[in-house]
PDB file of N, CA and C in Angstrom:
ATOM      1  N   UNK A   1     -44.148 103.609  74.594  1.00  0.00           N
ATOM      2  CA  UNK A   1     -43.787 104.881  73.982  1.00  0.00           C
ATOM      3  C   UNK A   1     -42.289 105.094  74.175  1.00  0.00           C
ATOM      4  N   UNK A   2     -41.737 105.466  72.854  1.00  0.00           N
ATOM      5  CA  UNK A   2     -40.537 105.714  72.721  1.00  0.00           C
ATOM      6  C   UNK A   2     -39.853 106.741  73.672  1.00  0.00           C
ATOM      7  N   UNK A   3     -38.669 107.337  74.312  1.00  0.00           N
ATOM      8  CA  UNK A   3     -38.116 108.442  74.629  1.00  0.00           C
ATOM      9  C   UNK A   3     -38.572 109.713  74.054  1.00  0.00           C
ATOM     10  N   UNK A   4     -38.238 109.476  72.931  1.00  0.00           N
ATOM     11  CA  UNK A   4     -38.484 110.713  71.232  1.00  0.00           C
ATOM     12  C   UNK A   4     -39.634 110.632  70.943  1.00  0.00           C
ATOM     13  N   UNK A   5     -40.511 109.668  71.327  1.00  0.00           N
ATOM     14  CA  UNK A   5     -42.143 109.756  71.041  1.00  0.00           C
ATOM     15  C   UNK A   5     -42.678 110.715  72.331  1.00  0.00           C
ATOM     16  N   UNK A   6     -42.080 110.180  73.652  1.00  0.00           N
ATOM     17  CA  UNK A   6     -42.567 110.929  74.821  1.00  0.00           C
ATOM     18  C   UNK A   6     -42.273 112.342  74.696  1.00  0.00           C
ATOM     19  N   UNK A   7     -41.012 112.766  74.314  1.00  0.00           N
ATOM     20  CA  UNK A   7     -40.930 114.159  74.367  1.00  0.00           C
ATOM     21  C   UNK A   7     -41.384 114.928  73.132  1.00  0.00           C
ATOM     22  N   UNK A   8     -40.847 114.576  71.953  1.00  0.00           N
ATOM     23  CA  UNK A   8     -42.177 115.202  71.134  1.00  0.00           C
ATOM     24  C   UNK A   8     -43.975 115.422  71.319  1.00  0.00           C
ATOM     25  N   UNK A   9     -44.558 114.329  72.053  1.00  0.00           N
ATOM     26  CA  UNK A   9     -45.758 114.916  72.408  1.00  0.00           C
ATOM     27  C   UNK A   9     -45.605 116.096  73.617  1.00  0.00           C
ATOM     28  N   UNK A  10     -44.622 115.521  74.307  1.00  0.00           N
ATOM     29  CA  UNK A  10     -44.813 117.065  75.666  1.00  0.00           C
ATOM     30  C   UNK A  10     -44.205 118.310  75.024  1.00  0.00           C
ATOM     31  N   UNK A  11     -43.252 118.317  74.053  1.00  0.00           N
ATOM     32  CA  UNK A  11     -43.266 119.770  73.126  1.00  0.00           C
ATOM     33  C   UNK A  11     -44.131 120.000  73.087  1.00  0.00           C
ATOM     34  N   UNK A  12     -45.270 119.288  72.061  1.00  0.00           N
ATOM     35  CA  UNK A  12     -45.958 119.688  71.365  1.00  0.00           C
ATOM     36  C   UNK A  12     -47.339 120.006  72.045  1.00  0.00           C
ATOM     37  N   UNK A  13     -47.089 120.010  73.507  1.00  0.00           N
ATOM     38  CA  UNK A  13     -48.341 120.446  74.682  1.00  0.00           C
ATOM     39  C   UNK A  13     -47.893 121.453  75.002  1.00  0.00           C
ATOM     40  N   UNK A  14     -46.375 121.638  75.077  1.00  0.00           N
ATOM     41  CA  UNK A  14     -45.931 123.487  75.733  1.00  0.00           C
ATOM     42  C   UNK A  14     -46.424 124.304  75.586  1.00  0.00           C
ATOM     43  N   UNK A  15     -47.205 125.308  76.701  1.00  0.00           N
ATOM     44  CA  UNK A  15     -47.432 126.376  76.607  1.00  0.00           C
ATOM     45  C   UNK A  15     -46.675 127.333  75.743  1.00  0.00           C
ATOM     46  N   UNK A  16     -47.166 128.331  75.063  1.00  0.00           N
ATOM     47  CA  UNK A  16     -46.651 129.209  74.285  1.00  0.00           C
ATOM     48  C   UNK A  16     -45.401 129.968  75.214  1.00  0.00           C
ATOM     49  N   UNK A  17     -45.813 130.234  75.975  1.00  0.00           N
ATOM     50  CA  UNK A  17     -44.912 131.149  77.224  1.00  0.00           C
ATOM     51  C   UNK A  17     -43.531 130.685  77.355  1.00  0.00           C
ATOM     52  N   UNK A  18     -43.570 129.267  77.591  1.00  0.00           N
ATOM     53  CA  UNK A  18     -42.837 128.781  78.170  1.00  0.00           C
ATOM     54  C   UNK A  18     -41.741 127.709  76.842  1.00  0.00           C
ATOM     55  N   UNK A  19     -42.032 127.904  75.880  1.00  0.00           N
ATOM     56  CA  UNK A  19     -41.022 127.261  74.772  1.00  0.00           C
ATOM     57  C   UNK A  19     -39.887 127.672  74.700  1.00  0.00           C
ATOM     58  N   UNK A  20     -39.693 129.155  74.807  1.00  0.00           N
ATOM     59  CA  UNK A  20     -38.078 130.061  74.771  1.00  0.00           C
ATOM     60  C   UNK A  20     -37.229 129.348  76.023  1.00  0.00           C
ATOM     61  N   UNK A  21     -37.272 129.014  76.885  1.00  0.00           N
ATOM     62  CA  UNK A  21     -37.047 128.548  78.103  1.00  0.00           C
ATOM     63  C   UNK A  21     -36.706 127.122  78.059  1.00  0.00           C
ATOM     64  N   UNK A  22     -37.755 126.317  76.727  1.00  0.00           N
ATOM     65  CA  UNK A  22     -37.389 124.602  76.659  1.00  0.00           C
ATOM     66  C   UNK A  22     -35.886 124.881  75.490  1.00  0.00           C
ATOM     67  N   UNK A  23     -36.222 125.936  74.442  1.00  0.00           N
ATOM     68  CA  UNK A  23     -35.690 125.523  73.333  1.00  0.00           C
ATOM     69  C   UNK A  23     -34.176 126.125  73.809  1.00  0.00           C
ATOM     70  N   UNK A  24     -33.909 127.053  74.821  1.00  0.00           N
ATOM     71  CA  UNK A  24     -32.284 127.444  75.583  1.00  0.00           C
ATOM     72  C   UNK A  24     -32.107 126.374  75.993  1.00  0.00           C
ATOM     73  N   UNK A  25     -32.711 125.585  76.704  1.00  0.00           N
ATOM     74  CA  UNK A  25     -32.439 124.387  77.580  1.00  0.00           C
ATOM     75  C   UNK A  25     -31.759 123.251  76.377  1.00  0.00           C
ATOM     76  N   UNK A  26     -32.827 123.148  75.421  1.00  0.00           N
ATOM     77  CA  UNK A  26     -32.334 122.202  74.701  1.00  0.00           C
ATOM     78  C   UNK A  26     -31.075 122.602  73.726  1.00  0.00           C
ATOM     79  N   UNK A  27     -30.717 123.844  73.194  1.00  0.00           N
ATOM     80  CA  UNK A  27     -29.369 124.444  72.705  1.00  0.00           C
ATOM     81  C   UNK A  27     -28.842 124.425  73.468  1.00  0.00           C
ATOM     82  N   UNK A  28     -28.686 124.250  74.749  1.00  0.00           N
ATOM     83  CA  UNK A  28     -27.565 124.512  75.829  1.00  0.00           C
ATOM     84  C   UNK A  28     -27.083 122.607  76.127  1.00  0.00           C
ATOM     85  N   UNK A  29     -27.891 121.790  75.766  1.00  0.00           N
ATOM     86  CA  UNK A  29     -28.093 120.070  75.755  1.00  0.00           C
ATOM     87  C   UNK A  29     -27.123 120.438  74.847  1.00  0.00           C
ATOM     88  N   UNK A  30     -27.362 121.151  73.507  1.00  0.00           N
ATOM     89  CA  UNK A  30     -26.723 120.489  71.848  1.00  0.00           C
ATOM     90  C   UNK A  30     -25.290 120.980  71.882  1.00  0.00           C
ATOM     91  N   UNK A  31     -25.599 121.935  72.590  1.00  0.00           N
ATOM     92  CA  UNK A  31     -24.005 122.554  72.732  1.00  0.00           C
ATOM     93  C   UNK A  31     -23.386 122.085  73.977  1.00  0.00           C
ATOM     94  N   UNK A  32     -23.379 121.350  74.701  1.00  0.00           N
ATOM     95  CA  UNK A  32     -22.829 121.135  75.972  1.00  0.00           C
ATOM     96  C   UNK A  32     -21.261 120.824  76.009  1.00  0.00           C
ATOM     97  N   UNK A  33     -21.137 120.388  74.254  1.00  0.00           N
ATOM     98  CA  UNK A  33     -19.363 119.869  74.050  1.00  0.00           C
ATOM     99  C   UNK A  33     -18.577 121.322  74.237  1.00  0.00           C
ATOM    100  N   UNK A  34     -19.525 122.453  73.719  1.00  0.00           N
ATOM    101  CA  UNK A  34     -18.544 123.663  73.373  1.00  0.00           C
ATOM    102  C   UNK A  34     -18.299 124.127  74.143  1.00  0.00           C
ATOM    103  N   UNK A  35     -17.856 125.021  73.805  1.00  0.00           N
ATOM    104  CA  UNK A  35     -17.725 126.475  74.837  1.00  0.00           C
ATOM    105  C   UNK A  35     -18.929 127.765  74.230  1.00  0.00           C
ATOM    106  N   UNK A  36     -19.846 127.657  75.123  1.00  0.00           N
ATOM    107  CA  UNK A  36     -21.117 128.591  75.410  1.00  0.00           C
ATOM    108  C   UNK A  36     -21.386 129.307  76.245  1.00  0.00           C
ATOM    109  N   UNK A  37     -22.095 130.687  75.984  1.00  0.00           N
ATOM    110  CA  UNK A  37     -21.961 131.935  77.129  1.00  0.00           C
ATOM    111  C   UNK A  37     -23.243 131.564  77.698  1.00  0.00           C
ATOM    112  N   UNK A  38     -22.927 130.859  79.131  1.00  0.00           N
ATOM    113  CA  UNK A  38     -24.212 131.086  79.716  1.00  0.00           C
ATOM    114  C   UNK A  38     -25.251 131.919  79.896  1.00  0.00           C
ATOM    115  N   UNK A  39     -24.564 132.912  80.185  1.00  0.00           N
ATOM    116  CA  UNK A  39     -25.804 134.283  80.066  1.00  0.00           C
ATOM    117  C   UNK A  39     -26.630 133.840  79.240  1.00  0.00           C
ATOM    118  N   UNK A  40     -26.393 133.636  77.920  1.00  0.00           N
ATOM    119  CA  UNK A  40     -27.719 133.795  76.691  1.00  0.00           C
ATOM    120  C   UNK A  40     -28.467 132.316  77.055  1.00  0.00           C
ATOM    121  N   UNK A  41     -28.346 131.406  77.985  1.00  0.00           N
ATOM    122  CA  UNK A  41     -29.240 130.577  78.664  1.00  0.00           C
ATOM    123  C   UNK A  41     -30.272 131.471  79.622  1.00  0.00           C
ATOM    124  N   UNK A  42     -30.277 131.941  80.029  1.00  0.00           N
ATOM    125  CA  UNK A  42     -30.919 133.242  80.705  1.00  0.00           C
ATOM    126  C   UNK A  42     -31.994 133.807  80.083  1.00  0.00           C
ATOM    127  N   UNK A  43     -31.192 134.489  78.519  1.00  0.00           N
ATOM    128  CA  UNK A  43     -31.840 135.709  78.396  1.00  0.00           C
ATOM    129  C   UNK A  43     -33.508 135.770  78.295  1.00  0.00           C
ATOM    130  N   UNK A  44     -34.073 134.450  77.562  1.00  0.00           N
ATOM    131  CA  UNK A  44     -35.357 134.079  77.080  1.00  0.00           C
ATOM    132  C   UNK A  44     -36.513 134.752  78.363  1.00  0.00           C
ATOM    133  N   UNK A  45     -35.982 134.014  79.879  1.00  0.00           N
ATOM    134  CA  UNK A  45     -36.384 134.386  80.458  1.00  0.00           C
ATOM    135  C   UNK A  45     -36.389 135.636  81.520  1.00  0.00           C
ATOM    136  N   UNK A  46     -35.634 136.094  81.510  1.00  0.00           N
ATOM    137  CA  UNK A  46     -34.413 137.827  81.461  1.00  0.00           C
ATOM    138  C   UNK A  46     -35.607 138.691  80.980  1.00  0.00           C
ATOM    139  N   UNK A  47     -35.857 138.363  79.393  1.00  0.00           N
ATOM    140  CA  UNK A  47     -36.761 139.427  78.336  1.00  0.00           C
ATOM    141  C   UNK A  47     -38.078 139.651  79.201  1.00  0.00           C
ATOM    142  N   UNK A  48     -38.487 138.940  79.936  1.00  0.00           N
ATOM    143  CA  UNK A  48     -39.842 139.184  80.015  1.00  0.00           C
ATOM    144  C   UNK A  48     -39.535 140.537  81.079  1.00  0.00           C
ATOM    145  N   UNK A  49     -38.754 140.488  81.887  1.00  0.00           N
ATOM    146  CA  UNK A  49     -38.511 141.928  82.822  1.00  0.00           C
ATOM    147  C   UNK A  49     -37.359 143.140  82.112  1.00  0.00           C
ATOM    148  N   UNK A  50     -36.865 142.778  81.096  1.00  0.00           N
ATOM    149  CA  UNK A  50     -36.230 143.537  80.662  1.00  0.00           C
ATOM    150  C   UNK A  50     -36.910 144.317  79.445  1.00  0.00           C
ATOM    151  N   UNK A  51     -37.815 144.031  78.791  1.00  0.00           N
ATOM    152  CA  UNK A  51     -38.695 144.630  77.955  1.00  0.00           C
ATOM    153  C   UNK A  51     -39.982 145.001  78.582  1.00  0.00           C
ATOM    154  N   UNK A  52     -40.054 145.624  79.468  1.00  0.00           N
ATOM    155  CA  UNK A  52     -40.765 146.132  80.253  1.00  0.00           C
ATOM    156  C   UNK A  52     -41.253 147.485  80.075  1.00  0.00           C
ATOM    157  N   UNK A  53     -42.437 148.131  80.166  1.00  0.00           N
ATOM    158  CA  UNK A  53     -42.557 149.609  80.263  1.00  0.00           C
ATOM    159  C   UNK A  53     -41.965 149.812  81.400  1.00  0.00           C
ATOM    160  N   UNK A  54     -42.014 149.451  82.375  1.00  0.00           N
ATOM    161  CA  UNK A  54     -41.605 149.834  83.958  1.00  0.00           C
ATOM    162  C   UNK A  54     -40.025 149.913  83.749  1.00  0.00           C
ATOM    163  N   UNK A  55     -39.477 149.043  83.239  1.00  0.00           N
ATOM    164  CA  UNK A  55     -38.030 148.634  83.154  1.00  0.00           C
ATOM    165  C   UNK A  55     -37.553 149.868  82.601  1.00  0.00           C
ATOM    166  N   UNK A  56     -38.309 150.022  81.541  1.00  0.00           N
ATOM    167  CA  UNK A  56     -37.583 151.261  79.961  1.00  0.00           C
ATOM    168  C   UNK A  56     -37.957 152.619  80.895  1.00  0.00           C
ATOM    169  N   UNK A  57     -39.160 152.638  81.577  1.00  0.00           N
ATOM    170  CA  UNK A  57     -38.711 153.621  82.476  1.00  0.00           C
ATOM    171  C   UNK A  57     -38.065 154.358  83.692  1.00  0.00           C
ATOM    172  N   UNK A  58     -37.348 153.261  84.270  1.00  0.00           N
ATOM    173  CA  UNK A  58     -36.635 153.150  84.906  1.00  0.00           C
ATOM    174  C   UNK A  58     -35.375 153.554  84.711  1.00  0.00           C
ATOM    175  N   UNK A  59     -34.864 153.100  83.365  1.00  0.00           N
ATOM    176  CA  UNK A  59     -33.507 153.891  82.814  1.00  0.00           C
ATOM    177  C   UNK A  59     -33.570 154.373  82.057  1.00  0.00           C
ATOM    178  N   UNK A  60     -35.164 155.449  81.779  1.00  0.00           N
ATOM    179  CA  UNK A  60     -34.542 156.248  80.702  1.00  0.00           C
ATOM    180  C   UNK A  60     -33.892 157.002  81.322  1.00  0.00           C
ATOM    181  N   UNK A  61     -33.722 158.164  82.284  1.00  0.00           N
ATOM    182  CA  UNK A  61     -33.121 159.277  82.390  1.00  0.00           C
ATOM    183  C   UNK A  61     -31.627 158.729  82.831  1.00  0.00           C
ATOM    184  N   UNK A  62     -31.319 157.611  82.503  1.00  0.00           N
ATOM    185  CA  UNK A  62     -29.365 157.459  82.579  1.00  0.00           C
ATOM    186  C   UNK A  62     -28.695 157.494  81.491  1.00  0.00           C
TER     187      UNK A  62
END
């Protein structure tokens, strides 16, 4: 099995959850020549506590 054969089947096993997390990883691979804001390597996994009821209520009253 090829490289590109191996990782196309383990994409294509990823949990739903966990793809936002492969596909930063892999834009952050494609872009590695540039200049890229790390933060937005983050954010995929960031969202899950930042879209929060607990979170949104936490700052509403600021």
């Amino acid at each position: 099995m090829s490289k590109q054969q191996k990782l196309e089947y383990m994409i294509s096993n990823i949990p739903d959850n966990k793809l936002d997390i492969v596909l930063a990883f892999v834009e952050f691979i494609l872009n590695q020549e540039t200049e890229i804001n790390n933060s937005l390597l983050s954010e995929p996994s960031l969202a899950k506590d930042w879209l929060s009821e607990e979170e949104n209520a936490a700052w509403e009253n600021l």
